[in-house]
C-alpha atoms as a PDB file:
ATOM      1  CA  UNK A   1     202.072-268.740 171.903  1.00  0.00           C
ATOM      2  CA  UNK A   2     198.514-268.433 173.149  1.00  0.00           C
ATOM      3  CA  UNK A   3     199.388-265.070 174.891  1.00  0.00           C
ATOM      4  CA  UNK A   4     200.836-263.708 171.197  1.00  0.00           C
ATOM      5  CA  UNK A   5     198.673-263.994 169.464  1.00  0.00           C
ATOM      6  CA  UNK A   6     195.705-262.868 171.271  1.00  0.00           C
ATOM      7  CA  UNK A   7     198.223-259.927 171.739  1.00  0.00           C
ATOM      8  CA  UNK A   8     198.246-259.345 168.047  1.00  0.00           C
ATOM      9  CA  UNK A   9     194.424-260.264 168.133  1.00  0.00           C
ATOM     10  CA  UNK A  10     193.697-256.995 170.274  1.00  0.00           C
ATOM     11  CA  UNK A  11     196.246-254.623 168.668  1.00  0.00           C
ATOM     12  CA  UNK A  12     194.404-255.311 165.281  1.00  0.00           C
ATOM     13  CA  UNK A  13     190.898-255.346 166.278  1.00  0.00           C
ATOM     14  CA  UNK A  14     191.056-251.293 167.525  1.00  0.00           C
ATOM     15  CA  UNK A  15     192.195-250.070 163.788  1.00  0.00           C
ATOM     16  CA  UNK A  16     190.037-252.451 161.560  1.00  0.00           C
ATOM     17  CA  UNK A  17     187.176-250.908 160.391  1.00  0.00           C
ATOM     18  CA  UNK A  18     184.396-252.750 159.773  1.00  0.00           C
ATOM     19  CA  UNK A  19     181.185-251.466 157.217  1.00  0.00           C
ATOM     20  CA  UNK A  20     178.333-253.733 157.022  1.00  0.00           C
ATOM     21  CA  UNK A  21     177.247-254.467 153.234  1.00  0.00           C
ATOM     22  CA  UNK A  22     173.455-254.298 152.504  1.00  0.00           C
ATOM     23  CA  UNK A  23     171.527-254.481 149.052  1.00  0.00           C
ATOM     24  CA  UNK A  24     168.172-254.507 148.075  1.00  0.00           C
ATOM     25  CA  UNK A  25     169.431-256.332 145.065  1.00  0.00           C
ATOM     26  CA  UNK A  26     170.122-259.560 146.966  1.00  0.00           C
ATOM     27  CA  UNK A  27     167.749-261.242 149.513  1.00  0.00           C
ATOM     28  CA  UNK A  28     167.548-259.871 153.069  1.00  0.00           C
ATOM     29  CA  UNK A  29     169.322-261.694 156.044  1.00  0.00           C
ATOM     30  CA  UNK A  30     166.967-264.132 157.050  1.00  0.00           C
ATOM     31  CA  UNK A  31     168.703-263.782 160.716  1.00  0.00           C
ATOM     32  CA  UNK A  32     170.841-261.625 162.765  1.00  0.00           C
ATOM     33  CA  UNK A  33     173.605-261.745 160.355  1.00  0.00           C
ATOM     34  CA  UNK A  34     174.717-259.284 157.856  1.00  0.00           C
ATOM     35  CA  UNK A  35     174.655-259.586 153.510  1.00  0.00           C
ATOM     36  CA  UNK A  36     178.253-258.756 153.765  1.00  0.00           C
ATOM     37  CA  UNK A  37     181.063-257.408 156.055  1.00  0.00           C
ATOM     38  CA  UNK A  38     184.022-255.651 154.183  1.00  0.00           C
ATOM     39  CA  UNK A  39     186.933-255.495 156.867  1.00  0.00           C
ATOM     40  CA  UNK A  40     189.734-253.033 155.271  1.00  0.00           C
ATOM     41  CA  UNK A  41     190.345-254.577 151.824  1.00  0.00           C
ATOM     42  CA  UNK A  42     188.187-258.256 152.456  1.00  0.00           C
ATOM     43  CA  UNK A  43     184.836-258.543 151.575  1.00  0.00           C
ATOM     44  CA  UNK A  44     182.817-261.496 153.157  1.00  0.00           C
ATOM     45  CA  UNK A  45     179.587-262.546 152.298  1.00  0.00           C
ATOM     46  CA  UNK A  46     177.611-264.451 154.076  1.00  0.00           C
ATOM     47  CA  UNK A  47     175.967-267.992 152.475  1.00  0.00           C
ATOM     48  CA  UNK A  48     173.321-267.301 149.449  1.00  0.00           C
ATOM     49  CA  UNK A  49     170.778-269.519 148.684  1.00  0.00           C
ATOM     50  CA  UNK A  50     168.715-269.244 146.170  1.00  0.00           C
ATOM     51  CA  UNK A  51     166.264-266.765 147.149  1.00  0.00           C
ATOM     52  CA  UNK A  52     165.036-264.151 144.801  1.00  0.00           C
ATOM     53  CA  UNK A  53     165.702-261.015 146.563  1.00  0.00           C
ATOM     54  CA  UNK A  54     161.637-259.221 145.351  1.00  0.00           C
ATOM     55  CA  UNK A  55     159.643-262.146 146.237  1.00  0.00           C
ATOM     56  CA  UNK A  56     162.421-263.670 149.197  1.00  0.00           C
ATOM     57  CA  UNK A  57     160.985-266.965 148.012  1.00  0.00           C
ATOM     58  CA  UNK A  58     163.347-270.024 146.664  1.00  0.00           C
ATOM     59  CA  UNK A  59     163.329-269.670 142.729  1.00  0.00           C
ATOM     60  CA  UNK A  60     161.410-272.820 140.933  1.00  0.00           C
ATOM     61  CA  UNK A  61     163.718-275.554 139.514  1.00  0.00           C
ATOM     62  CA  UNK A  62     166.422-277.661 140.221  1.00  0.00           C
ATOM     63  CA  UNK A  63     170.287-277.182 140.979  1.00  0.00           C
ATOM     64  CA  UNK A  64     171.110-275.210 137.867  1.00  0.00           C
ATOM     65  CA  UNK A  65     168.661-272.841 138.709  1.00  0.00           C
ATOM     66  CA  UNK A  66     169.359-272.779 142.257  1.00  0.00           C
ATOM     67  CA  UNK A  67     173.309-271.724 141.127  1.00  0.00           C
ATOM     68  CA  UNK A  68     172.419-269.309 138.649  1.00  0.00           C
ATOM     69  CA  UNK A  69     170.133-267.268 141.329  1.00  0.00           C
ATOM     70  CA  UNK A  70     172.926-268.156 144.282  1.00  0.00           C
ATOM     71  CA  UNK A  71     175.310-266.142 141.802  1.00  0.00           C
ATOM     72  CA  UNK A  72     172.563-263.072 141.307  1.00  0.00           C
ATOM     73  CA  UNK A  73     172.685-262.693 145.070  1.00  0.00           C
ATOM     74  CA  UNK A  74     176.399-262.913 145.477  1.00  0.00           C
ATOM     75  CA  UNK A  75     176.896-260.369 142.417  1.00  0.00           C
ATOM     76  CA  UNK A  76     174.997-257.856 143.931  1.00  0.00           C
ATOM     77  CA  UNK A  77     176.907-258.084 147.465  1.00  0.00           C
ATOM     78  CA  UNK A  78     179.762-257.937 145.527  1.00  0.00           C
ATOM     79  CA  UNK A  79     178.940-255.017 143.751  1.00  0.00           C
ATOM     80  CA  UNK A  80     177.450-253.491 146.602  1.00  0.00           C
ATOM     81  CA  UNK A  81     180.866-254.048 148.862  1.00  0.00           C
ATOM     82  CA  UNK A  82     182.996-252.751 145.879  1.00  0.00           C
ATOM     83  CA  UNK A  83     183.974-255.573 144.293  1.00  0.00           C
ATOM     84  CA  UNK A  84     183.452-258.607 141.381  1.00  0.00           C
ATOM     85  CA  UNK A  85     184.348-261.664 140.380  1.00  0.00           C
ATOM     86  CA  UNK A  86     186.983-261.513 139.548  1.00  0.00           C
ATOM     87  CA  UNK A  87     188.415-260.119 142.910  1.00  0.00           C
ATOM     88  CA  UNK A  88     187.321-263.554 144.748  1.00  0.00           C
ATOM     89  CA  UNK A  89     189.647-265.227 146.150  1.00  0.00           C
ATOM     90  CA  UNK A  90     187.907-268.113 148.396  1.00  0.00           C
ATOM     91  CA  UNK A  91     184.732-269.536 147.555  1.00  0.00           C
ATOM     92  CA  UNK A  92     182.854-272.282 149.846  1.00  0.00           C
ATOM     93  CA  UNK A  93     180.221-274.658 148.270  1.00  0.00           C
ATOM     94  CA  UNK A  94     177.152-276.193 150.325  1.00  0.00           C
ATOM     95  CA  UNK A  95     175.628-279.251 148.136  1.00  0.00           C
ATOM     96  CA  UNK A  96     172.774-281.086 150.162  1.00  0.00           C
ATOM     97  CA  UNK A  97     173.585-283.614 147.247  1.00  0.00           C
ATOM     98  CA  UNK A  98     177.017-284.714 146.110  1.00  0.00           C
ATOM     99  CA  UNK A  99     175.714-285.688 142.585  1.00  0.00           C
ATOM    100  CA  UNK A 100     174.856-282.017 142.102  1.00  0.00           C
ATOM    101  CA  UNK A 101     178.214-281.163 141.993  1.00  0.00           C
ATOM    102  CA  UNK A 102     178.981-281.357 137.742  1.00  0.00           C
ATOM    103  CA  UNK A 103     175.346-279.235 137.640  1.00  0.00           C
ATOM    104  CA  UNK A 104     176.549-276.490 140.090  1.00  0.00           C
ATOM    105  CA  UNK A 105     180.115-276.104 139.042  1.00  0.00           C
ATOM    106  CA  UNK A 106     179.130-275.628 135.293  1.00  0.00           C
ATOM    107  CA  UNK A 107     177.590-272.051 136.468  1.00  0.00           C
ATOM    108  CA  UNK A 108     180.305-271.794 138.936  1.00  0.00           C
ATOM    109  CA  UNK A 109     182.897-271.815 136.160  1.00  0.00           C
ATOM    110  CA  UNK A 110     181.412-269.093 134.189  1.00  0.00           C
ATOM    111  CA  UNK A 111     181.307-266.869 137.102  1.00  0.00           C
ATOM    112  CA  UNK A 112     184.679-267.394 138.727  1.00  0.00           C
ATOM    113  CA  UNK A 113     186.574-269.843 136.215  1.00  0.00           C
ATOM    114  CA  UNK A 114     186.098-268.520 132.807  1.00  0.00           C
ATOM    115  CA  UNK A 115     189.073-269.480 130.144  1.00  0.00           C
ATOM    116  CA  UNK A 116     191.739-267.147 131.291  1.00  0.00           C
ATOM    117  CA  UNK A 117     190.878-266.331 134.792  1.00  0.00           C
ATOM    118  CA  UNK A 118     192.496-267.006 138.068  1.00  0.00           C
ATOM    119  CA  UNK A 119     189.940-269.164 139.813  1.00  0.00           C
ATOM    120  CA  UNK A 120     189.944-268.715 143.497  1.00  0.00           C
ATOM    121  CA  UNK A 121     190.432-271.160 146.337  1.00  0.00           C
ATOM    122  CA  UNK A 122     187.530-273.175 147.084  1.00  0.00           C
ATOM    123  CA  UNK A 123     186.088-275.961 149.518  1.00  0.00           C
ATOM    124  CA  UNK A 124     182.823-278.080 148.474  1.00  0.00           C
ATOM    125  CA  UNK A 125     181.348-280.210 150.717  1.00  0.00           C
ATOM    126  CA  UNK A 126     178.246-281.961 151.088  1.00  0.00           C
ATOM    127  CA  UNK A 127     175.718-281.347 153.802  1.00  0.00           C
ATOM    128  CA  UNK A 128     172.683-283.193 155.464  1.00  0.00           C
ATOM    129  CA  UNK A 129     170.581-280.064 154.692  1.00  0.00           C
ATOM    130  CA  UNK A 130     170.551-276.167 154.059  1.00  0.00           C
ATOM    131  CA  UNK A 131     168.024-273.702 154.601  1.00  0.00           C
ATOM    132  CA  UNK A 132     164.666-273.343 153.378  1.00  0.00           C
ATOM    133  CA  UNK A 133     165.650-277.096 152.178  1.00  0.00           C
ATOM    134  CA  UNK A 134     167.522-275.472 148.846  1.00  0.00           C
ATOM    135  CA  UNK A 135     169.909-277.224 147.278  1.00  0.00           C
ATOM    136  CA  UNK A 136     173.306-275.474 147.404  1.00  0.00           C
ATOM    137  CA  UNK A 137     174.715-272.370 149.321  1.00  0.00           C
ATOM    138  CA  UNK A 138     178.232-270.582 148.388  1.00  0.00           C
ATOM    139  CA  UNK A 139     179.899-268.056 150.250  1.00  0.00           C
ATOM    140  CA  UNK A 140     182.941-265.988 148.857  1.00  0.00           C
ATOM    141  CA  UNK A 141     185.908-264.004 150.183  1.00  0.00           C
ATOM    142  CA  UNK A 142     186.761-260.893 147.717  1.00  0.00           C
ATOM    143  CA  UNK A 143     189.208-258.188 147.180  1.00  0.00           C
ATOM    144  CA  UNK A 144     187.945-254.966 147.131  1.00  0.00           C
ATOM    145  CA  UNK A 145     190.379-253.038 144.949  1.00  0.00           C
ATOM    146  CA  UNK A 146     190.277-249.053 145.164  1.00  0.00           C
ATOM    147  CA  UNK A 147     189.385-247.253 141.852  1.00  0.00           C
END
């Protein structure tokens, strides 16, 4: 089995292209990774925090405003990739605190829950601690739909 599908591993790896996403509208990597890779029709971002992307500083507040700045940054890789909202498919919550989690997902719903909306696939967990000692990270997994 092992021998298949690294098989399949290396006929698919030659004829994927791969285009790094970067955006001055989001924060810049704050280490060798990328704002986004789209891979054929997937876009993956990597975590956002809540950094604000002119001053690369973590916004003031608590874990609303944490969200609502998380879901600036992600936007604008989106957008920047090719693709929304609406396109996401798998989201992935980092909480440092569990009891943030009616706070966070209140923003989260407006973005990729509102009424009517297929919401995507998503694991939330709670971690020990994130970067720059913020308060929640999400990554997302996207579509990116030609025009």
């Amino acid at each position: 089995m092992a021998s298949r599908y690294n098989s399949l591993m290396s006929e698919a790896s030659p004829n994927a292209i791969r285009t790094v996403i970067a955006t001055n509208e989001a924060p810049l990597a704050i280490g060798p990774y990328s704002q986004g890779v789209r891979v054929g029709n997937l876009l993956f971002t990597s975590g956002q925090i809540a950094l604000h992307p002119e001053t690369q500083q973590v916004v003031p507040g608590g874990i609303a405003e944490q969200t609502a700045q998380v879901f600036a940054n992600l936007k604008a890789i989106l957008e920047a990739g090719g693709s929304s909202f609406s396109q996401v498919v798998k989201a992935t919550v980092f909480l440092k605190n569990f009891d943030d989690f009616a706070a966070m997902n209140a923003i989260y719903a407006e973005h990729l829950a509102s009424a009517g909306s297929q919401p995507p696939a998503r694991t939330t967990v709670e971690v020990s601690r994130l970067p720059k000692d913020v308060l929640v990270e999400i990554d997302l997994v996207a579509l990116v739909v030609p025009d």
